[in-house]
PDB file of N, CA and C in Angstrom:
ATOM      1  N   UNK A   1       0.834  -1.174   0.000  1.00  0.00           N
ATOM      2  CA  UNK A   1       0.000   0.000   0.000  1.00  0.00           C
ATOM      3  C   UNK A   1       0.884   1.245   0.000  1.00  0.00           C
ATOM      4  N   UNK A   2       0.745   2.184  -1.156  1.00  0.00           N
ATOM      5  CA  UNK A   2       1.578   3.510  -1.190  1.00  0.00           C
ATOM      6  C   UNK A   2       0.688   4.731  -0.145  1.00  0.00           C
ATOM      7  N   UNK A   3       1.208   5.247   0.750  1.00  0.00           N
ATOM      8  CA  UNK A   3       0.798   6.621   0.548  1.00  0.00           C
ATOM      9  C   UNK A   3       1.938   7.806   0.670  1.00  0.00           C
ATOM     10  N   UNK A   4       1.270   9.419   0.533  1.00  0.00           N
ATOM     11  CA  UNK A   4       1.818  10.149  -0.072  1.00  0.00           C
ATOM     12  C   UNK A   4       1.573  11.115   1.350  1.00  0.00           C
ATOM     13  N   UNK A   5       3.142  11.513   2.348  1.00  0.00           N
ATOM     14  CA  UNK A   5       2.938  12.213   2.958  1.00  0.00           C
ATOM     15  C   UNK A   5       2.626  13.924   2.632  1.00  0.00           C
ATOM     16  N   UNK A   6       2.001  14.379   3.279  1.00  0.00           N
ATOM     17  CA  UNK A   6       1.135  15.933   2.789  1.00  0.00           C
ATOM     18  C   UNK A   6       1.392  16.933   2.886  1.00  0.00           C
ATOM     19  N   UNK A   7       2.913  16.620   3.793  1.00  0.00           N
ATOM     20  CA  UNK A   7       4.156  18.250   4.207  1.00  0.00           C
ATOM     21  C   UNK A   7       5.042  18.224   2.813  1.00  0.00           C
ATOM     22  N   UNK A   8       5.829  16.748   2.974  1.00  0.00           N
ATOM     23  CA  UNK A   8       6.851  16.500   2.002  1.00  0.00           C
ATOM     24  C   UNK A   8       6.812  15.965   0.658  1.00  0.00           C
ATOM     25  N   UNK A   9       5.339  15.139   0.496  1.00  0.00           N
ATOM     26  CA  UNK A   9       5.392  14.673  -0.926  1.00  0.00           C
ATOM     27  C   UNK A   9       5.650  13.586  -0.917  1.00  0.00           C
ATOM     28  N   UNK A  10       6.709  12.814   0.030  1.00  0.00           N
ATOM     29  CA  UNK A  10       7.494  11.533  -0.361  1.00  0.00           C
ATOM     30  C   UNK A  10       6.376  10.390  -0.055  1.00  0.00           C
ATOM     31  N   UNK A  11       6.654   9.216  -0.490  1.00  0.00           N
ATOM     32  CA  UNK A  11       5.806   8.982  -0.875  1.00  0.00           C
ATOM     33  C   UNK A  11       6.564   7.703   0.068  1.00  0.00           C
ATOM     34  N   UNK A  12       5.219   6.577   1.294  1.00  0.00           N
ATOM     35  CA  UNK A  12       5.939   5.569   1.949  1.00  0.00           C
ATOM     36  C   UNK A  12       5.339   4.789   1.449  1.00  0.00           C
ATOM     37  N   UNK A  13       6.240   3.000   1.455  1.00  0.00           N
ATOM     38  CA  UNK A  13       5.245   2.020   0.869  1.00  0.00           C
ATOM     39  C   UNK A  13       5.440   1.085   1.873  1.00  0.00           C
ATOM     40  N   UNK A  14       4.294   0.473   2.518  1.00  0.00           N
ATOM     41  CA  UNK A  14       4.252  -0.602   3.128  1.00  0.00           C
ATOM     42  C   UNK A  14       4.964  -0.120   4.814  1.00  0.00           C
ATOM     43  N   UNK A  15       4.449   1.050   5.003  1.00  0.00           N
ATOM     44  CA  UNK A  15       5.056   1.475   6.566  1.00  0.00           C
ATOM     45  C   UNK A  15       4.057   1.169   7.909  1.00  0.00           C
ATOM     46  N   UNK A  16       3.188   0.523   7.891  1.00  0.00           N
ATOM     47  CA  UNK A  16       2.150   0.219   8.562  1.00  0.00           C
ATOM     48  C   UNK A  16       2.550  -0.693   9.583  1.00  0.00           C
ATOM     49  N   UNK A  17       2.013  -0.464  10.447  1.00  0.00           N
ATOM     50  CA  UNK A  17       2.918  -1.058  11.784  1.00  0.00           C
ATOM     51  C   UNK A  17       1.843  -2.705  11.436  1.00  0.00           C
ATOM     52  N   UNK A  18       2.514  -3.628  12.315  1.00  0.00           N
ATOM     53  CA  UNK A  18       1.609  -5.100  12.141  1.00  0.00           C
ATOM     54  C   UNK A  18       0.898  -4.783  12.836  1.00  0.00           C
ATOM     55  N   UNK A  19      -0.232  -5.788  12.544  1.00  0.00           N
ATOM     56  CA  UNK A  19      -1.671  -5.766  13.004  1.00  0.00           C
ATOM     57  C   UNK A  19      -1.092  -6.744  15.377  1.00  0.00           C
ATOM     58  N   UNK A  20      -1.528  -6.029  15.648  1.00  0.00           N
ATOM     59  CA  UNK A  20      -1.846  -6.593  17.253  1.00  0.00           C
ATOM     60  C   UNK A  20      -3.115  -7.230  17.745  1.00  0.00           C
ATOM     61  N   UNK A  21      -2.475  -8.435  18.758  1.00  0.00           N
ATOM     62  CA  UNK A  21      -3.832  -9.174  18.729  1.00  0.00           C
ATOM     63  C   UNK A  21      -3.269  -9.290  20.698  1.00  0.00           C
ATOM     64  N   UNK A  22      -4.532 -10.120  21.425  1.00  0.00           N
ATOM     65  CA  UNK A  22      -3.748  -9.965  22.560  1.00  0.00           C
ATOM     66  C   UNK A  22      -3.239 -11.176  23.388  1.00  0.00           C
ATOM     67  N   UNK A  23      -2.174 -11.187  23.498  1.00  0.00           N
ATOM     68  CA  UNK A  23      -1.471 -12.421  23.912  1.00  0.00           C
ATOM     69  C   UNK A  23      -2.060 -13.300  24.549  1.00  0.00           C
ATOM     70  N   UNK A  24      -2.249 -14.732  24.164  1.00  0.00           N
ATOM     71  CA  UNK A  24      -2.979 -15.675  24.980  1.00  0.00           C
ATOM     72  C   UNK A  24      -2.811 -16.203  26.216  1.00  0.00           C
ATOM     73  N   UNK A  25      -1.368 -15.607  26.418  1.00  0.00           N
ATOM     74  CA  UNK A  25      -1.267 -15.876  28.189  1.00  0.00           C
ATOM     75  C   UNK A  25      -1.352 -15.047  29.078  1.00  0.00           C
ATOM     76  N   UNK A  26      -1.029 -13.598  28.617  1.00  0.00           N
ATOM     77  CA  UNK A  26      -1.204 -12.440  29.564  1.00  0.00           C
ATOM     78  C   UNK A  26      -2.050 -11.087  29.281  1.00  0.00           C
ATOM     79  N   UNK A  27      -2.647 -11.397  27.811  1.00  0.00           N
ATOM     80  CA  UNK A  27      -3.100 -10.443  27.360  1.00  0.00           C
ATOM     81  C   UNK A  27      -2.766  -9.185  26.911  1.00  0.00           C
ATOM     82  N   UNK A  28      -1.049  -8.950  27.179  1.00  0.00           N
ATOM     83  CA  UNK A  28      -0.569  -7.736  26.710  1.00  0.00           C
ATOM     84  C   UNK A  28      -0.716  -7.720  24.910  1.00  0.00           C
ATOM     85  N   UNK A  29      -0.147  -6.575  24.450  1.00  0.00           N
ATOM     86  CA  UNK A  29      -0.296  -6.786  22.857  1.00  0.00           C
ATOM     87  C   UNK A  29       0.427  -8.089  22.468  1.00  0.00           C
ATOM     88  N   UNK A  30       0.246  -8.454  21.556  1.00  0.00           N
ATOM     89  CA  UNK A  30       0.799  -9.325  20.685  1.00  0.00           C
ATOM     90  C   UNK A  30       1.670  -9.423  18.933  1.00  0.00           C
ATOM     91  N   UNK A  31       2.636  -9.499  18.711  1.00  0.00           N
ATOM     92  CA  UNK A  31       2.287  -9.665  17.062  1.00  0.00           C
ATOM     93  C   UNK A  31       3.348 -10.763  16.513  1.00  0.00           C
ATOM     94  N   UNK A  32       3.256 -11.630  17.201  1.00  0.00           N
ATOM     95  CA  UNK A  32       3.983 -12.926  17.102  1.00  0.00           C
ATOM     96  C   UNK A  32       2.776 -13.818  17.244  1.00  0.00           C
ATOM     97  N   UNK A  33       3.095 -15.082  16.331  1.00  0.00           N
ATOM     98  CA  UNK A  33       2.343 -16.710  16.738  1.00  0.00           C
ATOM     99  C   UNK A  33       3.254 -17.559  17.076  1.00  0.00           C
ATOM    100  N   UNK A  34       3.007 -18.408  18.267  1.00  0.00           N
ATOM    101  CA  UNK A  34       3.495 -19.594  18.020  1.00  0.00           C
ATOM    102  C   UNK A  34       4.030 -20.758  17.268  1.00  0.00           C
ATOM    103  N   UNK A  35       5.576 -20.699  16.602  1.00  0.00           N
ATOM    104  CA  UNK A  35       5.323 -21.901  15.660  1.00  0.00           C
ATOM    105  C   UNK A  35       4.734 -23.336  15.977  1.00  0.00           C
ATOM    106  N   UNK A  36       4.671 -23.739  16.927  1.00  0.00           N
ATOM    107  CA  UNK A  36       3.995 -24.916  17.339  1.00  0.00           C
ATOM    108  C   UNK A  36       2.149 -24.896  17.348  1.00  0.00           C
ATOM    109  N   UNK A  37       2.119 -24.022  18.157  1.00  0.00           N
ATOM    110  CA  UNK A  37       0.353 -24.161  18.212  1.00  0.00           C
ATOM    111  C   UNK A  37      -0.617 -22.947  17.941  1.00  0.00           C
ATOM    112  N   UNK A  38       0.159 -21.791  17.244  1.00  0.00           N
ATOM    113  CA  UNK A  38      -0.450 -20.884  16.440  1.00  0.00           C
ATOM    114  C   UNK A  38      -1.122 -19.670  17.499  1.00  0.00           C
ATOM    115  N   UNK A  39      -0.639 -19.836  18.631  1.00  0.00           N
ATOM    116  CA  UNK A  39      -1.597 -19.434  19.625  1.00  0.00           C
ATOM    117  C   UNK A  39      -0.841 -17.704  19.355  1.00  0.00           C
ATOM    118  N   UNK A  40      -1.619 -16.125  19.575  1.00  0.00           N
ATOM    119  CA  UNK A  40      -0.564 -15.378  19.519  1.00  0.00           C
ATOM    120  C   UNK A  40      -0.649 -14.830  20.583  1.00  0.00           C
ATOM    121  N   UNK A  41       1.101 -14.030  20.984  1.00  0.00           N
ATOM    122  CA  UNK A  41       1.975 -14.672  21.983  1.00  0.00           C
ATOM    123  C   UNK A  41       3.108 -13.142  21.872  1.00  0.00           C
ATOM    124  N   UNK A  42       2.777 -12.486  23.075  1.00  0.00           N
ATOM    125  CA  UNK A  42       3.887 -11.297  23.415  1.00  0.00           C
ATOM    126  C   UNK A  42       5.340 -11.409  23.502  1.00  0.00           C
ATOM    127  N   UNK A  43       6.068 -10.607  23.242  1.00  0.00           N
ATOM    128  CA  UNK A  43       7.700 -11.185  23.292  1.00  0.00           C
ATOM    129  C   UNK A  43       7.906 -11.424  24.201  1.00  0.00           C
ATOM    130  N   UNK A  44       7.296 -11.911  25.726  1.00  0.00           N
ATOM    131  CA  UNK A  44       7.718 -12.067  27.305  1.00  0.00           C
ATOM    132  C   UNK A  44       7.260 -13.522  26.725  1.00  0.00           C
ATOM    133  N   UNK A  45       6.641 -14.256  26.240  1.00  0.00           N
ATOM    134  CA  UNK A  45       6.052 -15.570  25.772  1.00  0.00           C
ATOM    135  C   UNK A  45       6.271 -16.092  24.664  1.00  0.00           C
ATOM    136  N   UNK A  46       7.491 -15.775  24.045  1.00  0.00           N
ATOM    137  CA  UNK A  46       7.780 -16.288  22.891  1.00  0.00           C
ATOM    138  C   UNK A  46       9.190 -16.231  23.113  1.00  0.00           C
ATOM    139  N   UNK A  47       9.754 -17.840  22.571  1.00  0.00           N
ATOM    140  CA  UNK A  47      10.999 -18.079  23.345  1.00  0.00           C
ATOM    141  C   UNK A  47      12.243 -17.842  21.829  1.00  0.00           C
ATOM    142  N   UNK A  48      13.238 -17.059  22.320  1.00  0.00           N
ATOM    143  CA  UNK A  48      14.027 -16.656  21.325  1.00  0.00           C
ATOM    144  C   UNK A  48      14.568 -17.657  20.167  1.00  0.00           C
ATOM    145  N   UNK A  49      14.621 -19.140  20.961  1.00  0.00           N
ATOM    146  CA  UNK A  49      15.769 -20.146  20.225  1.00  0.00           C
ATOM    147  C   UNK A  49      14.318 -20.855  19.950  1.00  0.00           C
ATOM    148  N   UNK A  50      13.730 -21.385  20.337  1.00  0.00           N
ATOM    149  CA  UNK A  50      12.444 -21.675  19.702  1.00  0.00           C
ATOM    150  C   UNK A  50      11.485 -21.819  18.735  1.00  0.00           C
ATOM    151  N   UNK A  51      11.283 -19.985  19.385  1.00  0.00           N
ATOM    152  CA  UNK A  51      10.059 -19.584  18.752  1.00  0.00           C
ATOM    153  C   UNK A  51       8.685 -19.960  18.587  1.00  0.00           C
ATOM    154  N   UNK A  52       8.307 -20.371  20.507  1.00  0.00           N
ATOM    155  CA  UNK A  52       7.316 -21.395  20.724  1.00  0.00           C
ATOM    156  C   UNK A  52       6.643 -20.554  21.970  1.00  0.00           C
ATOM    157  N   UNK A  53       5.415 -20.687  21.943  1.00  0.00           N
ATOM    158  CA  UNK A  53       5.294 -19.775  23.169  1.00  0.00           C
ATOM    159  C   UNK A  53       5.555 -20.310  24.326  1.00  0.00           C
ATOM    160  N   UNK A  54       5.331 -19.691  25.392  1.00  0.00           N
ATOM    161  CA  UNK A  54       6.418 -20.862  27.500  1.00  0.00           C
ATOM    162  C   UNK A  54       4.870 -21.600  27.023  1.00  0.00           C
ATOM    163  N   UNK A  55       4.020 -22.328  26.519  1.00  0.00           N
ATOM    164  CA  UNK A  55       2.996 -23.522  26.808  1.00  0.00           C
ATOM    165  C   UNK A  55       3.747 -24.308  26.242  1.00  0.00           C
ATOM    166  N   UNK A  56       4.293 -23.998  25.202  1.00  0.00           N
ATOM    167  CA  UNK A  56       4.633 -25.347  24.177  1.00  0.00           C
ATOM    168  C   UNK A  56       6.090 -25.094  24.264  1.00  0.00           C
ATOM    169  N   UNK A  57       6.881 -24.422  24.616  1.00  0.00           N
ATOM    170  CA  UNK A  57       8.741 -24.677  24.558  1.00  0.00           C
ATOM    171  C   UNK A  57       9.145 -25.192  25.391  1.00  0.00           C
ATOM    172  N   UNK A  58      10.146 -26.187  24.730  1.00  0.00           N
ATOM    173  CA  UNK A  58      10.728 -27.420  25.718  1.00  0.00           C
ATOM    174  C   UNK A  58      12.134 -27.348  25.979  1.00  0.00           C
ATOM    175  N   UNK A  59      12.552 -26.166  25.408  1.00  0.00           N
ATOM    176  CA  UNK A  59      13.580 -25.525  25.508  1.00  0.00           C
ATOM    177  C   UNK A  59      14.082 -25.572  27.351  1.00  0.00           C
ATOM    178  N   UNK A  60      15.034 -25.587  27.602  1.00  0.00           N
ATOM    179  CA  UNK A  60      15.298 -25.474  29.398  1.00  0.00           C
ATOM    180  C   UNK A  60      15.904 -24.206  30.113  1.00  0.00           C
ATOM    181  N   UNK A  61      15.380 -23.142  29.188  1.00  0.00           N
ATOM    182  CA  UNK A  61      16.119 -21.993  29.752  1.00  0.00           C
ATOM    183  C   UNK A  61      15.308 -21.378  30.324  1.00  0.00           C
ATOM    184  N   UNK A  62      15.766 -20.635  31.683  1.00  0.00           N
ATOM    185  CA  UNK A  62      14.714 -19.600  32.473  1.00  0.00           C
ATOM    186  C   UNK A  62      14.990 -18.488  32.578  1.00  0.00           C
ATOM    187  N   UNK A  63      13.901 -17.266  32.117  1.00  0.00           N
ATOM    188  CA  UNK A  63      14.225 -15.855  31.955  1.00  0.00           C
ATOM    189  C   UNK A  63      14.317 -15.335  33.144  1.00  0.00           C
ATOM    190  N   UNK A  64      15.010 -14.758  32.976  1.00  0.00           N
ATOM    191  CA  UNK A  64      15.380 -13.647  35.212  1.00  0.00           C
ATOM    192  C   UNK A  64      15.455 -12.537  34.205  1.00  0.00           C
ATOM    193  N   UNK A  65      14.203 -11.486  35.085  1.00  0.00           N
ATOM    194  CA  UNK A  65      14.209 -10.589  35.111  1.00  0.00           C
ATOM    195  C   UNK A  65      15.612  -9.429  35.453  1.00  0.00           C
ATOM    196  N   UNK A  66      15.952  -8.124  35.588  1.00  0.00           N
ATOM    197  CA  UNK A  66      17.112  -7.706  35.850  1.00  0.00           C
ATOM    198  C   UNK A  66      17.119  -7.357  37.319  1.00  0.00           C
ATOM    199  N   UNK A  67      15.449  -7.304  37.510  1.00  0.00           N
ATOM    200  CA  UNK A  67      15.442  -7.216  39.024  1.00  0.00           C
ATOM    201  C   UNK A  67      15.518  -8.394  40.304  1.00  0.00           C
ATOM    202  N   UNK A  68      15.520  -9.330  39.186  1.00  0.00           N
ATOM    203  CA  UNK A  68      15.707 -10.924  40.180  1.00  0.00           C
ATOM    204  C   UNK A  68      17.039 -10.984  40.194  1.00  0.00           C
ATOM    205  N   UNK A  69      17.540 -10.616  39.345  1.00  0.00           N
ATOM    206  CA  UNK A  69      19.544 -10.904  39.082  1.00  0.00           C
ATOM    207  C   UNK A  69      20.255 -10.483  40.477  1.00  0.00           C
ATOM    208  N   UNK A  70      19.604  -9.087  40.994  1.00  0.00           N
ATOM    209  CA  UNK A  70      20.618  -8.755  41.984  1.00  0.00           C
ATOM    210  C   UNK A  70      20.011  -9.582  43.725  1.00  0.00           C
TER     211      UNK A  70
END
């Protein structure tokens, strides 16, 4: 989709932020799915090496916050 900003003229294509849906475990925004079970899934629930949301990753790593660290 083109449009044509109305100060400068220039013209953006395809600048549209993704569509948000709300995460199936905590309800914050979303704009990730699950590759396993399609469910969609906030970046606090979607596991980096994965890419599964914490229901379905079998991955063994546990996220610590920066405030649990100290």
């Amino acid at each position: 989709m083109q449009r044509t900003d109305v100060e400068t003229g220039a013209t953006q294509v395809g600048m549209e932020a993704p569509p948000t849906f709300p995460c199936s475990i905590c309800g914050e925004p979303a704009t990730r799915i699950c590759v396993w079970c399609t469910k969609d899934a906030c970046d606090n629930h979607i596991c980096g090496k994965c890419h599964r949301c914490s229901d379905c990753c079998e991955c063994e790593l546990i996220r610590v916050s920066p405030e649990q660290s100290s």
